[in-house]
PDB file of N, CA and C in Angstrom:
ATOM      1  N   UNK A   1       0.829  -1.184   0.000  1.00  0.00           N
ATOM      2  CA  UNK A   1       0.000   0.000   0.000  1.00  0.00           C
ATOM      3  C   UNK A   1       0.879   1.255   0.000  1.00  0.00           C
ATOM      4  N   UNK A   2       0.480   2.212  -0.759  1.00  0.00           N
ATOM      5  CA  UNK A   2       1.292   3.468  -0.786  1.00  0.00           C
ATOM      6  C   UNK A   2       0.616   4.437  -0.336  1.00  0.00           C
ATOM      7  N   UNK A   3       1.759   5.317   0.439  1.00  0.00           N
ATOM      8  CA  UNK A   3       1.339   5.998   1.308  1.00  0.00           C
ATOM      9  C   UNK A   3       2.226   8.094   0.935  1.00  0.00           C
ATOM     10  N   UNK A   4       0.963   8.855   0.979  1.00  0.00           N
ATOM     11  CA  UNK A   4       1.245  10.144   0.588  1.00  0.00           C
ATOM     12  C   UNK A   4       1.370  11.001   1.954  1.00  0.00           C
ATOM     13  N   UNK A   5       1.858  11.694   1.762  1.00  0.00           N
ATOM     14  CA  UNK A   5       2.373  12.470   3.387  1.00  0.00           C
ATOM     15  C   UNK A   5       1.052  13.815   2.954  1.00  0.00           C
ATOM     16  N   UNK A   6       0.329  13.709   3.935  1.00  0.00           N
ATOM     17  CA  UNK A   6      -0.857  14.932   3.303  1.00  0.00           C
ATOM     18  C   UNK A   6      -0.977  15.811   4.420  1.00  0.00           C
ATOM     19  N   UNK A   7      -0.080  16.059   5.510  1.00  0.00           N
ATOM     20  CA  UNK A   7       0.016  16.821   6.679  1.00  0.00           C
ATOM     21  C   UNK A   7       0.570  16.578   7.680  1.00  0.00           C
ATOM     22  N   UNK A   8       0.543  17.499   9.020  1.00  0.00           N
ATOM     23  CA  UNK A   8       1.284  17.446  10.035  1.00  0.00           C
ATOM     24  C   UNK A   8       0.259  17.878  11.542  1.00  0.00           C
ATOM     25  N   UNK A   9       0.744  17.194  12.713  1.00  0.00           N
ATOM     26  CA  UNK A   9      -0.236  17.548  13.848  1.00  0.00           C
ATOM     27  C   UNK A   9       0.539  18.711  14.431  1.00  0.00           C
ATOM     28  N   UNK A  10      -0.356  19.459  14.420  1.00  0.00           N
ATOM     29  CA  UNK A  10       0.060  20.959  15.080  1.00  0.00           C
ATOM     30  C   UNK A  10      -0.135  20.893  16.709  1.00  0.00           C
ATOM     31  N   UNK A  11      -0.798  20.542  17.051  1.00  0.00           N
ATOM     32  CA  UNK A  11      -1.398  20.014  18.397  1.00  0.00           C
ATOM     33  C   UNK A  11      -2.440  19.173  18.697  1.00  0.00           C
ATOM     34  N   UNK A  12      -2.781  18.458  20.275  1.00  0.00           N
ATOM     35  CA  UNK A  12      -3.422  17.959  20.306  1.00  0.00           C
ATOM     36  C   UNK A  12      -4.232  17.539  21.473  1.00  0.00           C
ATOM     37  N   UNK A  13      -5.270  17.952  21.434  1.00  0.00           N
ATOM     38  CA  UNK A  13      -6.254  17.913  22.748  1.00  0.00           C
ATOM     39  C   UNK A  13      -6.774  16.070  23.101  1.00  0.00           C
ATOM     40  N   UNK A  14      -5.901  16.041  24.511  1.00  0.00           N
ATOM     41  CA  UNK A  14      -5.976  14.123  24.749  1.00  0.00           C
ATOM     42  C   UNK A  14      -7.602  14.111  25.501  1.00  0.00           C
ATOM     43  N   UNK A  15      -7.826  15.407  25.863  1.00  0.00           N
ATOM     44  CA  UNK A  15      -9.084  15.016  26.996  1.00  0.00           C
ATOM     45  C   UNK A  15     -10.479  14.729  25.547  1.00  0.00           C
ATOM     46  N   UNK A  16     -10.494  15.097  24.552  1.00  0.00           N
ATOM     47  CA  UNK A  16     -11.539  15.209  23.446  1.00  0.00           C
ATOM     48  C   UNK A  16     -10.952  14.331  22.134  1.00  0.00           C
ATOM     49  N   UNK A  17      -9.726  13.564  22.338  1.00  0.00           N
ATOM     50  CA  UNK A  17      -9.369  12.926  21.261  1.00  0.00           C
ATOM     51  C   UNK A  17      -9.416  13.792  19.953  1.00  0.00           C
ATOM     52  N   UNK A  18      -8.824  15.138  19.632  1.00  0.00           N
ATOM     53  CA  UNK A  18      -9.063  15.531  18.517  1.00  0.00           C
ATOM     54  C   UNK A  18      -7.371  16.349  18.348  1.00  0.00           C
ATOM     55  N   UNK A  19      -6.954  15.828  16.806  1.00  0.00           N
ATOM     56  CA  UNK A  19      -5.602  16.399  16.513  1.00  0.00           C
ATOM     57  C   UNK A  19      -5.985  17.620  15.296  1.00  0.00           C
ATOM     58  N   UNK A  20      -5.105  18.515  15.702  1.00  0.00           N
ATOM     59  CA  UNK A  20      -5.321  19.907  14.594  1.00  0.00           C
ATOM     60  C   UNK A  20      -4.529  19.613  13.695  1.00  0.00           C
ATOM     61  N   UNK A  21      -4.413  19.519  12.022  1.00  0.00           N
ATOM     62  CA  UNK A  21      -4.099  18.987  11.348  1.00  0.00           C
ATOM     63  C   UNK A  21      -3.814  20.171  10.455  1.00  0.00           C
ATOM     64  N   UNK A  22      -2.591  20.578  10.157  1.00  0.00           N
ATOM     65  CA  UNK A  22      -2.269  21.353   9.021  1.00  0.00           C
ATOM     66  C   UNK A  22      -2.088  20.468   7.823  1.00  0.00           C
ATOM     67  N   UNK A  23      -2.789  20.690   6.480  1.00  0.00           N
ATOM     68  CA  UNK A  23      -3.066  19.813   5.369  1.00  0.00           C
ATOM     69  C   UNK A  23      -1.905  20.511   4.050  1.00  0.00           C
ATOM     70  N   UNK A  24      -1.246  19.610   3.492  1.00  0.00           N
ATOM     71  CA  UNK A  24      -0.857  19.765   2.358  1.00  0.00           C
ATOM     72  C   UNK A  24      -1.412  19.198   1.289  1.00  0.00           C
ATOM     73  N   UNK A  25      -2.544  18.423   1.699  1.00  0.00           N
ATOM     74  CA  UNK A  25      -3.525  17.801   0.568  1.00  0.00           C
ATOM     75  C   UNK A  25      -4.708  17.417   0.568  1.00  0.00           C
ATOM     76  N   UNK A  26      -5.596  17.159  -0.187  1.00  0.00           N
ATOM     77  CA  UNK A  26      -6.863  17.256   0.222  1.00  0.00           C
ATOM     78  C   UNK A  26      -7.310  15.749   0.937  1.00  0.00           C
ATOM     79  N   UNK A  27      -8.174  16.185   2.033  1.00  0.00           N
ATOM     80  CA  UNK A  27      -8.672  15.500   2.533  1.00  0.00           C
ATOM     81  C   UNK A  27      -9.990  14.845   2.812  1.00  0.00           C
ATOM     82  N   UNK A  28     -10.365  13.497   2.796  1.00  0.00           N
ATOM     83  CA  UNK A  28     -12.224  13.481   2.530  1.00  0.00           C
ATOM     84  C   UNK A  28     -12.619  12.425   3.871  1.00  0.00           C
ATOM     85  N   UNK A  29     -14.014  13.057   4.361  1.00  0.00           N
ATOM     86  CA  UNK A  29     -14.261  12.131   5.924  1.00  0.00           C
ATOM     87  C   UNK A  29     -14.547  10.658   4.723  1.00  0.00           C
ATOM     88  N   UNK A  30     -13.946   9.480   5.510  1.00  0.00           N
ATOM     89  CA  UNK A  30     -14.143   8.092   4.851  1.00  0.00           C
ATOM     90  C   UNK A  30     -12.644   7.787   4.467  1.00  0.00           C
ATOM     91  N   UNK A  31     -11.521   8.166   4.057  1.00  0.00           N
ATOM     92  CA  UNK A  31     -10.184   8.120   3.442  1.00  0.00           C
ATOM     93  C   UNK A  31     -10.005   7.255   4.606  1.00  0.00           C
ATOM     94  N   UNK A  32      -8.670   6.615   4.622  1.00  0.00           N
ATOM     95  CA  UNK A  32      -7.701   6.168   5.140  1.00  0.00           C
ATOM     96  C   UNK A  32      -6.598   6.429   5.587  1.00  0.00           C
ATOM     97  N   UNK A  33      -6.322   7.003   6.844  1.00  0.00           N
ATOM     98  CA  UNK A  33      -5.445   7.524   7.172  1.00  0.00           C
ATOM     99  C   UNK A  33      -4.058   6.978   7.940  1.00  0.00           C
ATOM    100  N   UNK A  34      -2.924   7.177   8.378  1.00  0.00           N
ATOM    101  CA  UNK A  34      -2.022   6.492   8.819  1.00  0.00           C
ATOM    102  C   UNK A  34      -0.913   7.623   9.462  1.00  0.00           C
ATOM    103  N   UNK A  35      -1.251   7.313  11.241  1.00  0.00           N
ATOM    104  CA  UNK A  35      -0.392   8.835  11.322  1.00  0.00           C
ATOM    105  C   UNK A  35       0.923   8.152  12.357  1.00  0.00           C
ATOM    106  N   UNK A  36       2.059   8.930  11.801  1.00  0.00           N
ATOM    107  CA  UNK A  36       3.302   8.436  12.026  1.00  0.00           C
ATOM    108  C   UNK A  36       3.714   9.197  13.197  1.00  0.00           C
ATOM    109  N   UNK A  37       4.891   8.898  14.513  1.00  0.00           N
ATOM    110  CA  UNK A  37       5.545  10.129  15.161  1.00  0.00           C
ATOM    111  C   UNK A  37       7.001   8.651  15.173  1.00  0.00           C
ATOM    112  N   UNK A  38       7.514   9.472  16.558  1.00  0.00           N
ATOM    113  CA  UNK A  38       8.703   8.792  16.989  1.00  0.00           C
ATOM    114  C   UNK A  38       7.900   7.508  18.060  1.00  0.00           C
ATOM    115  N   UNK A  39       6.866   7.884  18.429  1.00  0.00           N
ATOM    116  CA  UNK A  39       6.196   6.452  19.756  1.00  0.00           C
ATOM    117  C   UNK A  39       4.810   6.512  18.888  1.00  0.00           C
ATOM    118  N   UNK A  40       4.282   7.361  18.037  1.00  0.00           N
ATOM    119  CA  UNK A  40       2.825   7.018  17.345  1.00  0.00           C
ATOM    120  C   UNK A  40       2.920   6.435  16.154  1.00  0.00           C
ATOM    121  N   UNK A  41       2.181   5.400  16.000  1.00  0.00           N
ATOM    122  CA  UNK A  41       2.204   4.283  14.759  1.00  0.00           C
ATOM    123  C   UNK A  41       0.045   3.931  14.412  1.00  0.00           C
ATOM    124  N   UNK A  42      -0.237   4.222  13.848  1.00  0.00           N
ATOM    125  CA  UNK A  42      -1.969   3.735  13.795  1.00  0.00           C
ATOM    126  C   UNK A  42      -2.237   4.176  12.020  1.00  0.00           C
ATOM    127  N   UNK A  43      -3.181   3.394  11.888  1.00  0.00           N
ATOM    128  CA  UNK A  43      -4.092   3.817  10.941  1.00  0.00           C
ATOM    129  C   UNK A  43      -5.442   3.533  11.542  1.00  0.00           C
ATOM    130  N   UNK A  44      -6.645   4.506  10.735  1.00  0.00           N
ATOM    131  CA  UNK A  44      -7.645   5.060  11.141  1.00  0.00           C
ATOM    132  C   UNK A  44      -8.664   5.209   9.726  1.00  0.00           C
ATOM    133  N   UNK A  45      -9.904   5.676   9.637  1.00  0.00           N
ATOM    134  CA  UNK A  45     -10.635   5.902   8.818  1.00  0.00           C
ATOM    135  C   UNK A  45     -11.112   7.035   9.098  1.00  0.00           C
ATOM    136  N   UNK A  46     -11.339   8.187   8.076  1.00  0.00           N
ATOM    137  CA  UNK A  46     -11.141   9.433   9.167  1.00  0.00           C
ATOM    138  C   UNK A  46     -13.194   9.631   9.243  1.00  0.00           C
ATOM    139  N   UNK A  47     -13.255   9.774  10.403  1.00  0.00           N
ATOM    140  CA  UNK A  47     -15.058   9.593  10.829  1.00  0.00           C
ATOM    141  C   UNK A  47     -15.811  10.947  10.768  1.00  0.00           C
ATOM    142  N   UNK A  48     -14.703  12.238  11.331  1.00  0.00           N
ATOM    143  CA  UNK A  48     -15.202  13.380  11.559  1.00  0.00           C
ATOM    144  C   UNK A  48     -14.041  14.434  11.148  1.00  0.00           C
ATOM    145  N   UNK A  49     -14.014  15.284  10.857  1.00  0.00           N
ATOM    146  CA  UNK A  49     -13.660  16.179  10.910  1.00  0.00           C
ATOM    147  C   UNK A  49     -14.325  18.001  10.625  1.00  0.00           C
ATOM    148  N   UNK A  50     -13.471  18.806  11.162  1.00  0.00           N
ATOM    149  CA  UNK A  50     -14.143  20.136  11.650  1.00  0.00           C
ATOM    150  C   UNK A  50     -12.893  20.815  11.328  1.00  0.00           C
ATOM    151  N   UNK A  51     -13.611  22.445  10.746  1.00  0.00           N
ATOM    152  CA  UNK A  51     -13.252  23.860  10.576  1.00  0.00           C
ATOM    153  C   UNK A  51     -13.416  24.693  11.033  1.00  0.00           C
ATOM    154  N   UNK A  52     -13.135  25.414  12.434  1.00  0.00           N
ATOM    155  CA  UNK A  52     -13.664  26.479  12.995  1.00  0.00           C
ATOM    156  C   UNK A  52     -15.168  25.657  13.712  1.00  0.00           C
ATOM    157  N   UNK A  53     -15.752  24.419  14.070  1.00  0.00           N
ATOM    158  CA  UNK A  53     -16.079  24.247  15.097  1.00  0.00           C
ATOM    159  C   UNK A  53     -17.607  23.725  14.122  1.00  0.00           C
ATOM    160  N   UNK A  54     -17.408  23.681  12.808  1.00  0.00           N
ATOM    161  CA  UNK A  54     -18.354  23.429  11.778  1.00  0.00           C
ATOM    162  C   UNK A  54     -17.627  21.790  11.311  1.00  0.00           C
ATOM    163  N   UNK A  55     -18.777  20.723  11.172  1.00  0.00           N
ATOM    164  CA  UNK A  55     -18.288  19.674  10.601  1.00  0.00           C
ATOM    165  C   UNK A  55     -18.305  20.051   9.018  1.00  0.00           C
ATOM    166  N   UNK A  56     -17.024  19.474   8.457  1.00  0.00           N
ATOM    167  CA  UNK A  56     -16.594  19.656   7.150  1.00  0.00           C
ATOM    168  C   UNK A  56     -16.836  17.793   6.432  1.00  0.00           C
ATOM    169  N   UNK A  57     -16.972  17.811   4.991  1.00  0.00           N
ATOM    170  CA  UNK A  57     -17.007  16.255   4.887  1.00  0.00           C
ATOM    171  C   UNK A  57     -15.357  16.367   3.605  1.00  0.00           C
ATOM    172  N   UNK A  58     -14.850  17.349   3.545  1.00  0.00           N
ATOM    173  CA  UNK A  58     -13.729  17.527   2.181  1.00  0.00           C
ATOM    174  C   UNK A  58     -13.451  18.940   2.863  1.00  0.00           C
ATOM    175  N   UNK A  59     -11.625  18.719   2.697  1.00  0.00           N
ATOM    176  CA  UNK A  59     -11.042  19.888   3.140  1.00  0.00           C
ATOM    177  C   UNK A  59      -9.701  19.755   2.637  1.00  0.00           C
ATOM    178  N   UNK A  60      -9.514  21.011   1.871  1.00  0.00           N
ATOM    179  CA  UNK A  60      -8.099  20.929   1.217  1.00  0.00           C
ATOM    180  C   UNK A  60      -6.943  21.657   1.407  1.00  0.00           C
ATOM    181  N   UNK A  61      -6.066  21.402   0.746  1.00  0.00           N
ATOM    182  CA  UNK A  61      -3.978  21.801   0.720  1.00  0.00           C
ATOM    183  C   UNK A  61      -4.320  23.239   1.576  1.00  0.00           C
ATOM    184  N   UNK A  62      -4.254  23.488   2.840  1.00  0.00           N
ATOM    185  CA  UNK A  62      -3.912  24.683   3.312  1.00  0.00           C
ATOM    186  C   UNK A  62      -4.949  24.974   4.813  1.00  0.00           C
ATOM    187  N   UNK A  63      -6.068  24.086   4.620  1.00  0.00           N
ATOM    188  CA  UNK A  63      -7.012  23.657   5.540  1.00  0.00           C
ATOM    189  C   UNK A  63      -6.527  23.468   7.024  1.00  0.00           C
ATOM    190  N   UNK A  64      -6.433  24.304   8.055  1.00  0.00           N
ATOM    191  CA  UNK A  64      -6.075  23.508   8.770  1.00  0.00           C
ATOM    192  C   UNK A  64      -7.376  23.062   9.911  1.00  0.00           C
ATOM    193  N   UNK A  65      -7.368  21.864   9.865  1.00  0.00           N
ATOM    194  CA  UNK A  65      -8.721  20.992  10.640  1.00  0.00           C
ATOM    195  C   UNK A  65      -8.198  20.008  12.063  1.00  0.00           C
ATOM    196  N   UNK A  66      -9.654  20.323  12.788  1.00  0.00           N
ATOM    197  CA  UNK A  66      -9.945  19.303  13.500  1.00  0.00           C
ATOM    198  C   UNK A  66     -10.272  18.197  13.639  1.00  0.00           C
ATOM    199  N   UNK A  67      -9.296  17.098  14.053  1.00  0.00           N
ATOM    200  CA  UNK A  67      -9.585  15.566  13.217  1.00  0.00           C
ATOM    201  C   UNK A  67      -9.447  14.691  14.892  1.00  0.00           C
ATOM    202  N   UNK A  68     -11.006  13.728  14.503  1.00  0.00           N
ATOM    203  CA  UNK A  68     -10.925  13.030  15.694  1.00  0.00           C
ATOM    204  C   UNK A  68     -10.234  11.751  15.398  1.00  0.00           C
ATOM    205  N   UNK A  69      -9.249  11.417  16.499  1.00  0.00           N
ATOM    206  CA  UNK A  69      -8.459  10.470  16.196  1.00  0.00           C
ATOM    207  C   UNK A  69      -8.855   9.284  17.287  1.00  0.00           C
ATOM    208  N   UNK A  70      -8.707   8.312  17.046  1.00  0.00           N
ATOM    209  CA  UNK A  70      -8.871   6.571  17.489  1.00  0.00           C
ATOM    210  C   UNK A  70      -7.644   6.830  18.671  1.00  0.00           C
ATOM    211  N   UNK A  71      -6.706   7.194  18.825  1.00  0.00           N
ATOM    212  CA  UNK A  71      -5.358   7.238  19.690  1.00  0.00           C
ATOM    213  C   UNK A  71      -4.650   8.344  19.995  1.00  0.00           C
ATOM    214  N   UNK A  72      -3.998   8.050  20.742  1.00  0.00           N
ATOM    215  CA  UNK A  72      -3.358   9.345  21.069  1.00  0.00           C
ATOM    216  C   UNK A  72      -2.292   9.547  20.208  1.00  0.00           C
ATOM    217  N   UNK A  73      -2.170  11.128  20.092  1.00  0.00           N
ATOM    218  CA  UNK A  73      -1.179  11.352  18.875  1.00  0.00           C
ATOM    219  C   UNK A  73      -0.239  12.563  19.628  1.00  0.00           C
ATOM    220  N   UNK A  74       0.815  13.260  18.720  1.00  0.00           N
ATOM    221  CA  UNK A  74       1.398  13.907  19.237  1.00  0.00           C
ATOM    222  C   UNK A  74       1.913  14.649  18.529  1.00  0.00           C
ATOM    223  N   UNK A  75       2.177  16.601  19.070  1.00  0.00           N
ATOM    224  CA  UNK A  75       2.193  17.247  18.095  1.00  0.00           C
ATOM    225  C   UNK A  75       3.752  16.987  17.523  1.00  0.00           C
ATOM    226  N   UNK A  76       3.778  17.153  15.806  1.00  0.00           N
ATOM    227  CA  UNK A  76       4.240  17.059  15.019  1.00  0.00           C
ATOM    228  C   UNK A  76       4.824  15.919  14.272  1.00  0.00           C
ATOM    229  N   UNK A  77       3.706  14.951  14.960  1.00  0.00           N
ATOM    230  CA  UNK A  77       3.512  13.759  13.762  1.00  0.00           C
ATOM    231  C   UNK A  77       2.907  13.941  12.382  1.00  0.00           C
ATOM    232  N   UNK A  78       2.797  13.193  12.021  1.00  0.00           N
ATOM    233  CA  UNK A  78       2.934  13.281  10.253  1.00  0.00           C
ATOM    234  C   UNK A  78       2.207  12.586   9.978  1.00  0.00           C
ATOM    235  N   UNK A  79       0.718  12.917   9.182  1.00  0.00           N
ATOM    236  CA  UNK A  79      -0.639  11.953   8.651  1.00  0.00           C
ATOM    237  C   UNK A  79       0.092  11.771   7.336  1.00  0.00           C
ATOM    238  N   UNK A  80      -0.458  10.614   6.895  1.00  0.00           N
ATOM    239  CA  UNK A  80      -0.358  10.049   5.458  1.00  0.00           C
ATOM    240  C   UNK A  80      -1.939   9.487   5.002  1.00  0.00           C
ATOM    241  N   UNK A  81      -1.903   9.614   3.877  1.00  0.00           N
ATOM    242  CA  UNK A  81      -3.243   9.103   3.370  1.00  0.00           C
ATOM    243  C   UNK A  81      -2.707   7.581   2.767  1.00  0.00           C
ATOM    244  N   UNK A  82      -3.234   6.839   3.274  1.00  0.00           N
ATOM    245  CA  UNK A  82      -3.051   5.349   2.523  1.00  0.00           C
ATOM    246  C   UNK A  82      -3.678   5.001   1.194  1.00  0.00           C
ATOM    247  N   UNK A  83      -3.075   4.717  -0.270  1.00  0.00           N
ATOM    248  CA  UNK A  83      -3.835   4.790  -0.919  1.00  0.00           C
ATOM    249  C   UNK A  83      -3.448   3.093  -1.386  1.00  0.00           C
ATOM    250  N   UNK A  84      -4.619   2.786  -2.118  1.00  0.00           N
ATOM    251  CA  UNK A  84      -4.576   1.322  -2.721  1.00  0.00           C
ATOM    252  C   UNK A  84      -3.953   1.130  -3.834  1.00  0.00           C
TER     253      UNK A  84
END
């Protein structure tokens, strides 16, 4: 499976499970995601995500969003989109 680097975690709130996601590429709720650090390893399906506190279902290269994550993550890990 190949994998595209489509952003970075800017921060991340552990009490609400949600990572702020600066995007270098577009992103769609349903994709496949896979987010990397030095101790974070997961892939995920992305379920929700938010703009300013509005659910978004597509958000693109410059977007930066609220993404609820399955695990704990940490800022300045690195999402990848998994593609088939």
């Amino acid at each position: 499976m190949e994998e595209k680097l489509i952003g970075k975690i800017t921060h991340y709130y552990d009490k609400i499970n949600v990572a702020i996601v600066e995007l270098k590429a577009t992103l769609k709720v349903g994709d496949k995601i896979h987010i990397k650090g030095h101790s974070t390893d997961f892939e995920q399906i992305v379920s929700s995500m938010q703009i300013e506190h509005q659910n978004i279902e597509t958000a693109k290269k410059g977007d930066i969003i609220g993404l609820q994550v399955e695990q704990k993550a940490k800022e300045g890990d690195e999402v990848y989109l998994a593609q088939e």
